[in-house]
Protein backbone atom coordinates (compact mmCIF):
# COMPACT_ATOMS: atom_id res chain seq x y z
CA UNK A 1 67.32 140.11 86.86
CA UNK A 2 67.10 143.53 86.81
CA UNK A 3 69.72 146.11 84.62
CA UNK A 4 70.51 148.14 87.83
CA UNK A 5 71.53 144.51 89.31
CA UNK A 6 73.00 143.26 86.41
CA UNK A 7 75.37 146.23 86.13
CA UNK A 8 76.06 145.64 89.74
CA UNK A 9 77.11 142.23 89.02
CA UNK A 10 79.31 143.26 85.80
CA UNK A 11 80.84 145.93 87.88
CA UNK A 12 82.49 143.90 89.81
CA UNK A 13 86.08 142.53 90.16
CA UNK A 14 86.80 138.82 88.44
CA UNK A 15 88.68 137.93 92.03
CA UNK A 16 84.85 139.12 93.85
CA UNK A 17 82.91 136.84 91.18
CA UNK A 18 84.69 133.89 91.69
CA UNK A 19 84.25 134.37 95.59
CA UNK A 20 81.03 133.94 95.02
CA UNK A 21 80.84 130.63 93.05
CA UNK A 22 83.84 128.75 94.57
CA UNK A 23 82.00 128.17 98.08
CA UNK A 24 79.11 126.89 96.27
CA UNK A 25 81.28 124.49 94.02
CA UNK A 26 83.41 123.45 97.14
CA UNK A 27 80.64 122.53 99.09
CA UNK A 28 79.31 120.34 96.18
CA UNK A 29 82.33 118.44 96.17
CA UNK A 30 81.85 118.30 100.15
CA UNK A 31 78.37 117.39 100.46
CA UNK A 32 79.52 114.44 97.95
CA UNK A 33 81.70 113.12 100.13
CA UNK A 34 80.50 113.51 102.96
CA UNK A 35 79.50 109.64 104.51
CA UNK A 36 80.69 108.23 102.00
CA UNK A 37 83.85 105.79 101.66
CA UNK A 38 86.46 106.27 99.03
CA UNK A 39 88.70 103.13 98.03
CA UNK A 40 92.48 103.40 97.61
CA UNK A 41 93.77 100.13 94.91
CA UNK A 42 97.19 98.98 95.63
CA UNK A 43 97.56 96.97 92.35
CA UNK A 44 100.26 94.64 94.19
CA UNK A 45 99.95 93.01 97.50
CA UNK A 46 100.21 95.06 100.66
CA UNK A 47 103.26 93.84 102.21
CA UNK A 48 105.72 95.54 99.76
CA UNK A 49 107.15 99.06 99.03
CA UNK A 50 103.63 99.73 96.70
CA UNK A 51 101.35 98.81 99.59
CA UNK A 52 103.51 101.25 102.48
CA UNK A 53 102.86 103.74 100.31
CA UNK A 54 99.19 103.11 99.73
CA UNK A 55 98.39 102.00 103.56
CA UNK A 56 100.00 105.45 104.13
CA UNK A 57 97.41 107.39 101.89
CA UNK A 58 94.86 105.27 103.23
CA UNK A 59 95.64 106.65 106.90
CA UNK A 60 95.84 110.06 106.38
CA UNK A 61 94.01 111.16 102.98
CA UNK A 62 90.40 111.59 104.16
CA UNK A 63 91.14 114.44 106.52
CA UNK A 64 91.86 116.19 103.48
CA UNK A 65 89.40 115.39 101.26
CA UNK A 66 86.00 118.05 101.42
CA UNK A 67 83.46 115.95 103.42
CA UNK A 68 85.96 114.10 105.37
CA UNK A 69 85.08 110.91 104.07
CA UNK A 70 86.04 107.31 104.97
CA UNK A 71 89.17 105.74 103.36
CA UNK A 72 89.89 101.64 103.23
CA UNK A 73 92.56 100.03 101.31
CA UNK A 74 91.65 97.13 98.28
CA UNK A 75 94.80 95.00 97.49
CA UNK A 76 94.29 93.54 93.50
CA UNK A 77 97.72 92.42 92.27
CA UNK A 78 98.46 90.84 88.93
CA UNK A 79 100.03 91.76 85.69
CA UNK A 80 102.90 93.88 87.04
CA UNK A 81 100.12 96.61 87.77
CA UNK A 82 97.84 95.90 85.03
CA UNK A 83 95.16 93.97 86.35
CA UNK A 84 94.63 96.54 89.27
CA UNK A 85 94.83 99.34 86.54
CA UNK A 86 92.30 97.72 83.90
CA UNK A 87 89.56 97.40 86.88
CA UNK A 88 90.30 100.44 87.83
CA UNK A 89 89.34 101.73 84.18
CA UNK A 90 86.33 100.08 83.30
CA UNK A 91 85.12 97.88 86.48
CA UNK A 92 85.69 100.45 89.53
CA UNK A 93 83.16 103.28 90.31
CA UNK A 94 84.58 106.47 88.40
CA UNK A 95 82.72 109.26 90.54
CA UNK A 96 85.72 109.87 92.22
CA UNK A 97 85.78 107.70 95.10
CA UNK A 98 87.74 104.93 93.72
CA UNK A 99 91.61 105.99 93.48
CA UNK A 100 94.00 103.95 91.94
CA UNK A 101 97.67 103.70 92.74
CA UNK A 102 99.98 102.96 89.91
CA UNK A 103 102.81 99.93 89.35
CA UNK A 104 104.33 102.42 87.46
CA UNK A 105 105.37 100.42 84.54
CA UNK A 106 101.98 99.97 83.81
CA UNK A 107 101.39 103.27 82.53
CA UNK A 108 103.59 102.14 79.61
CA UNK A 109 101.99 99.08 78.84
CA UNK A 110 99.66 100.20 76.61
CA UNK A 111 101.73 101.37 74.24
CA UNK A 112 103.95 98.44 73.76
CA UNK A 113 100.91 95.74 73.57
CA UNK A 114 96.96 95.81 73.70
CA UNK A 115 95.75 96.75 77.06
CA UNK A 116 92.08 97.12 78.46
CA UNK A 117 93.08 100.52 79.85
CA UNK A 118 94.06 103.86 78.44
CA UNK A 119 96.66 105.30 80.72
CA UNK A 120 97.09 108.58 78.64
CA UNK A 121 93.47 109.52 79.84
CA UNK A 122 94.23 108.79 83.24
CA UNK A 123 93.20 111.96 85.92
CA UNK A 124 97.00 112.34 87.53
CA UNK A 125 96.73 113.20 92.17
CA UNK A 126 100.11 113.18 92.12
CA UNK A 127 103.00 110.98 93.16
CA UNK A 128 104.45 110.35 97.25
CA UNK A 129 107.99 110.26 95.28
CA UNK A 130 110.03 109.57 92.19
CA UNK A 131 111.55 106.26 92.26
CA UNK A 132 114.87 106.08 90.76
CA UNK A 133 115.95 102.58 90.04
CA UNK A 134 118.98 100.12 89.97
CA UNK A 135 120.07 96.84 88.80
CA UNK A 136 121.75 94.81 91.34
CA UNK A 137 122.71 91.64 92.67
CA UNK A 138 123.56 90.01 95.60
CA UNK A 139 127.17 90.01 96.81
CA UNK A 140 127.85 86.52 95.74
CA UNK A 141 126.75 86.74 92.09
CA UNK A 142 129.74 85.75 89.86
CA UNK A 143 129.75 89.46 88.46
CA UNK A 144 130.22 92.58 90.90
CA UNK A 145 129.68 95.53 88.27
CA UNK A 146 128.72 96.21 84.84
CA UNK A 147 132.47 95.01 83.35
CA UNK A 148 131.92 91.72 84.59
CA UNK A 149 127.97 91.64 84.05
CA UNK A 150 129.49 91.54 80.16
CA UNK A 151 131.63 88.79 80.03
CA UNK A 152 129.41 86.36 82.73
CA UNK A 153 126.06 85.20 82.79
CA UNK A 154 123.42 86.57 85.91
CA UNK A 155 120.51 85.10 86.39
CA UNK A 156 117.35 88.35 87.20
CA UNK A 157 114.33 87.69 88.92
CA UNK A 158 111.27 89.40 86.95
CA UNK A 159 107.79 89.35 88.37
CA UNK A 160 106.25 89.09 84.26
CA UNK A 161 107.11 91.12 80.78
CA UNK A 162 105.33 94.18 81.98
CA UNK A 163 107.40 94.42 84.64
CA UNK A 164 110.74 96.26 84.84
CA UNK A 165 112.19 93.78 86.80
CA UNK A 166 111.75 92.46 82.82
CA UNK A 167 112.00 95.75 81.18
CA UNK A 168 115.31 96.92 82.78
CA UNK A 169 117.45 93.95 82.53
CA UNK A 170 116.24 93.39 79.13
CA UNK A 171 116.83 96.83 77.72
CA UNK A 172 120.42 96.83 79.28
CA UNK A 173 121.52 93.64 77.45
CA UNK A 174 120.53 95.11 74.29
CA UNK A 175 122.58 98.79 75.09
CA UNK A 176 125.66 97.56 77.08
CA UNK A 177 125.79 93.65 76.06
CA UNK A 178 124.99 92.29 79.21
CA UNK A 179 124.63 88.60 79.74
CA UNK A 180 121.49 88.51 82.12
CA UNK A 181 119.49 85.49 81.73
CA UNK A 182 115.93 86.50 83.12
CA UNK A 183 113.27 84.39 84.71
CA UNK A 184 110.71 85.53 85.21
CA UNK A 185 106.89 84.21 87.34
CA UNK A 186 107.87 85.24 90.99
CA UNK A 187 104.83 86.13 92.61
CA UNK A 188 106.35 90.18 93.64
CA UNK A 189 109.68 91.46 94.64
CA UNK A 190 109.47 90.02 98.05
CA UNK A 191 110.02 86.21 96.60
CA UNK A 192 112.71 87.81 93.82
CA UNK A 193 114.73 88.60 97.09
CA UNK A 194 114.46 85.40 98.48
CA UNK A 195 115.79 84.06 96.10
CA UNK A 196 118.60 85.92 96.03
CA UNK A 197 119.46 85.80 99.21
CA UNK A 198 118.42 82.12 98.67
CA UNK A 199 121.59 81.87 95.49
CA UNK A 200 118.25 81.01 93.33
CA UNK A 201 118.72 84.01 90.92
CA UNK A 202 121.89 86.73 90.88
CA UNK A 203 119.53 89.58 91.28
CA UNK A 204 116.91 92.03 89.97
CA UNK A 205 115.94 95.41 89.14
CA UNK A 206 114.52 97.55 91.79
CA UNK A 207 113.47 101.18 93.34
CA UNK A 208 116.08 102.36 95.30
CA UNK A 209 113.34 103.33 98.09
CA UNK A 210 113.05 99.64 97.74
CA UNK A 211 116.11 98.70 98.85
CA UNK A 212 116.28 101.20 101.49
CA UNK A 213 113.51 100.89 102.85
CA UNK A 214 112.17 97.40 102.08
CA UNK A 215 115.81 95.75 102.49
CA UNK A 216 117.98 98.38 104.63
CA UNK A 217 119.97 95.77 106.64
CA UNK A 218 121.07 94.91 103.09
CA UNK A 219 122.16 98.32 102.06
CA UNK A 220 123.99 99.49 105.25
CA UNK A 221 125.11 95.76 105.18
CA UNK A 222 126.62 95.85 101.74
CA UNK A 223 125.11 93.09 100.77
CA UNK A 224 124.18 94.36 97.50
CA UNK A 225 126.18 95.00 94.75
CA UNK A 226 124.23 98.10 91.89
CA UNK A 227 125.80 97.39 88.16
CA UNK A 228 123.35 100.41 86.75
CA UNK A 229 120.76 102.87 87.76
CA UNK A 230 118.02 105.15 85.72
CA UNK A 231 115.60 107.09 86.01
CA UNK A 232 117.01 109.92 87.93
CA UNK A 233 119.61 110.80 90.56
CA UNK A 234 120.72 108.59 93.20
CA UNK A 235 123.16 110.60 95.76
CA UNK A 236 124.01 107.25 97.73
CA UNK A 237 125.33 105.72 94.49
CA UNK A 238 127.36 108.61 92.45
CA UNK A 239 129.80 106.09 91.07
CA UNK A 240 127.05 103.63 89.36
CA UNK A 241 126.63 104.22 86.03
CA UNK A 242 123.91 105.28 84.25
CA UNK A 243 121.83 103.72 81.67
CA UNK A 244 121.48 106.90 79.90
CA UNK A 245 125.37 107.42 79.61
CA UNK A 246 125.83 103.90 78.79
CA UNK A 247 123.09 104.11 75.55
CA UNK A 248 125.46 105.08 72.55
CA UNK A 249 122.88 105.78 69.62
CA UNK A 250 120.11 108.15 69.40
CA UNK A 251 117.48 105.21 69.40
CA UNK A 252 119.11 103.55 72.60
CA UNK A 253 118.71 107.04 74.53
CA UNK A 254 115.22 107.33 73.51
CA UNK A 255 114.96 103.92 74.63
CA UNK A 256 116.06 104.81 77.47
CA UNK A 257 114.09 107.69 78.41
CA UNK A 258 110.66 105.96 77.69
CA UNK A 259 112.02 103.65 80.42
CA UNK A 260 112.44 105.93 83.01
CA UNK A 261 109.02 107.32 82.84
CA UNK A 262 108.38 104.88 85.22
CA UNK A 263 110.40 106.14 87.76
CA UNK A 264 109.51 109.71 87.35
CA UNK A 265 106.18 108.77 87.86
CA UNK A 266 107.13 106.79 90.86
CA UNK A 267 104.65 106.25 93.76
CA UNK A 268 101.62 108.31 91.50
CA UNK A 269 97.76 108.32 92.16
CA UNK A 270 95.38 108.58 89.71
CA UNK A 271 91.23 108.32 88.97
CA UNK A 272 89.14 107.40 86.23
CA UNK A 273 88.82 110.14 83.22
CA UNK A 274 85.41 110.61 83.86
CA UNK A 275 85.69 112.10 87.50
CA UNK A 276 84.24 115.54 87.52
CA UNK A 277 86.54 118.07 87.06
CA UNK A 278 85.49 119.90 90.57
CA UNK A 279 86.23 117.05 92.00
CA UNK A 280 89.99 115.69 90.64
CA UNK A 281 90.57 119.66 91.71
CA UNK A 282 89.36 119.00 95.04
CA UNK A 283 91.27 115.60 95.13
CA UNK A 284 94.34 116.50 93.47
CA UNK A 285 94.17 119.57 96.93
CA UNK A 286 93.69 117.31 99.19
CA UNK A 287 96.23 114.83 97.76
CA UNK A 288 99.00 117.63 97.71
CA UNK A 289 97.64 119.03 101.56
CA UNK A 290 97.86 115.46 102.98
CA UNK A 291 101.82 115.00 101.10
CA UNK A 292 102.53 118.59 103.69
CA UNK A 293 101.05 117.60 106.94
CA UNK A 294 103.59 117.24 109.29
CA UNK A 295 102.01 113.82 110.31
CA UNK A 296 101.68 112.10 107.01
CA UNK A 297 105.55 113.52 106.86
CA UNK A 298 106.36 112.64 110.37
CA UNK A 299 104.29 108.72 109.52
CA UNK A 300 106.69 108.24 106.60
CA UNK A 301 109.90 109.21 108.29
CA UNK A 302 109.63 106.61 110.61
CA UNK A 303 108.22 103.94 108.11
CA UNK A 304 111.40 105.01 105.99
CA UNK A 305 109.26 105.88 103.10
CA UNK A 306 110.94 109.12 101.24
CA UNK A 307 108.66 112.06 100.34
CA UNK A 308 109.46 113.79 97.23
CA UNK A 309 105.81 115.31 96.15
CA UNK A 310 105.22 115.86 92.24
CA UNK A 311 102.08 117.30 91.53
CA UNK A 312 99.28 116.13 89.13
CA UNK A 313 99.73 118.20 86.82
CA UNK A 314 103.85 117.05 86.32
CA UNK A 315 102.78 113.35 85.93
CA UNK A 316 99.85 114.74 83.44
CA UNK A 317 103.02 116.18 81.17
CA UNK A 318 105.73 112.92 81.79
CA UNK A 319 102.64 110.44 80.84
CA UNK A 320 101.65 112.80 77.42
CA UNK A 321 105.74 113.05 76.27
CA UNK A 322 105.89 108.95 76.71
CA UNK A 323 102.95 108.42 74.41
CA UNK A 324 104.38 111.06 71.77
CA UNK A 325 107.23 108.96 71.57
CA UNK A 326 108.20 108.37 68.09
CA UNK A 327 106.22 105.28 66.29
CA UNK A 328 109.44 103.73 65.23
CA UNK A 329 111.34 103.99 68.18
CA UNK A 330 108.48 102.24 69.81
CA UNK A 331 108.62 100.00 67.22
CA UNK A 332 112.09 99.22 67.67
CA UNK A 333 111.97 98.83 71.37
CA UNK A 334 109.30 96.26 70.80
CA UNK A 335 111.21 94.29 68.88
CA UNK A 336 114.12 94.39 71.44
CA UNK A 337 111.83 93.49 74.54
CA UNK A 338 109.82 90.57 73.01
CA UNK A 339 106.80 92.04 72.39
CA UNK A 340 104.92 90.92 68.92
């Protein structure tokens, strides 16, 4: 290079240099993609609230994406999320086209028992929507509300000891001296509420999006009755309490808050650590872009999926503060969910 060039190039403005390298390292992320197809993992099967959400990102994510790529949907249930989440760790391609949607408990698991997955290393595209969460029960358990929940036995429905439907009811006999028996092996939320509209179990702990839009003949039908909620607001339900007012010591709030990093985290997306940085950008845009498009929005209004979009970089901070949390209090919580 010559110095009169050189000095030409040093001359100018940061804002003039970038313009010149950012086309070049867009269309590298769009020559990439382009014909190729890029898999969306629903770690549950498709028919529940998990799998709207990802058959909605399947349908309108690759306009977004550079290169306009192909999108197709991969159902691998198991583990309350962690069978989907350990393939898509070490198994899955990690290039970027493999994204993986998160059971959101699953994210925790790791820290409360050996996993094959690292879910503080995961890449963070962002989330369709927090999930705030209840307990409930069906409107002819024995016990109504969180009074009577104390003094009578309820029978939960839990998917496995990952799960929340575990997690939740668990936790809250520990803070508020519940009496939930929980029994857990149902095959997904689905067969949890059939049996209890089937007087098998009392009830179970779920999204609220999950009610309303998985079960909304229930809710408008007040068929449900909600002893608790966590994880964030819930303007339908102002009068439930919440877990976080019912914890009285400073290790039940803590408690408490590692729970609901589940819900923050919600409906969130996520790819393999080793995707090029250029390209989780590029993703993590198009991700964002595709949450905005008055189709995807229009699509999820009339699936009645709520949109709430938190960006990558949010989930990024939520996941990092839940694997700070203090050894002992981790400890501790172990001891009160089961885990050795």
């Amino acid at each position: 290079m010559s110095k009169r060039l050189h000095l030409a190039i040093a001359a100018l403005p940061a804002a003039a240099i970038i313009g010149f390298t950012a086309p070049a390292s867009a269309d590298a992320v769009a020559n990439f993609y382009k014909g190729k197809t890029v898999t969306v993992m629903v770690p549950s099967g498709l028919g529940a609230t998990l799998g709207l959400y990802g058959r909605l990102t399947t349908e309108h994510l690759g306009k977004h994406i550079p290169g306009n790529p192909s999108v197709i949907i991969q159902s691998r249930p198991g583990g309350g999320g962690t069978k989907g989440a350990a393939y898509a760790y070490n198994a899955a391609p990690k290039d970027g086209t493999y994204i993986a949607e998160a059971l959101a408990p699953s994210v925790l698991a790791p820290i409360l028992r050996k996993m094959k997955f690292d879910a503080s290393k995961f890449q963070w595209l962002g989330s369709i929507t927090p999930r705030p969460a209840v307990i409930s029960v069906w409107h002819k358990s024995p016990a109504k509300n969180l009074a009577e929940a104390k003094k009578t036995q309820i029978i939960m429905g839990s998917t496995g000891l990952g799960s929340e439907t575990y997690l939740a009811p668990t936790l809250l006999n520990h803070i508020a001296g519940t009496k939930f028996k929980i029994v857990k092996g149902y095959k997904g939320g689905a067969k949890i509420n059939k049996a209890m509209e089937g007087g098998e179990v009392h009830g179970r702990m779920n999204y609220w999006s999950g009610w309303t839009a998985g079960k909304p003949a229930w809710v408008s039908g007040n068929k449900l009755h909600h002893l608790a909620s966590y994880g964030g607001q819930i303007p339908a339900l102002p009068n439930v309490p919440k877990m976080g007012d019912i914890a009285k010591t400073a290790d039940q709030k803590a408690m408490v808050k590692f729970l609901e990093v589940a819900p923050r985290i919600g409906m969130g997306f996520w790819v393999h650590p080793e995707v090029p940085k250029d390209r989780l950008a590029a993703l993590r845009k198009a991700f964002m872009a595709m949450l905005n498009d008055p189709a995807f929005r229009a699509d999820a209004k009339k699936r009645k999926a709520p949109v709430n979009p938190v960006p990558g970089a949010a989930l990024d901070k939520i996941v990092a503060e839940a694997y700070a949390t203090n050894p002992a209090t981790i400890a501790k919580m172990k001891k009160v969910l089961g885990f050795k």
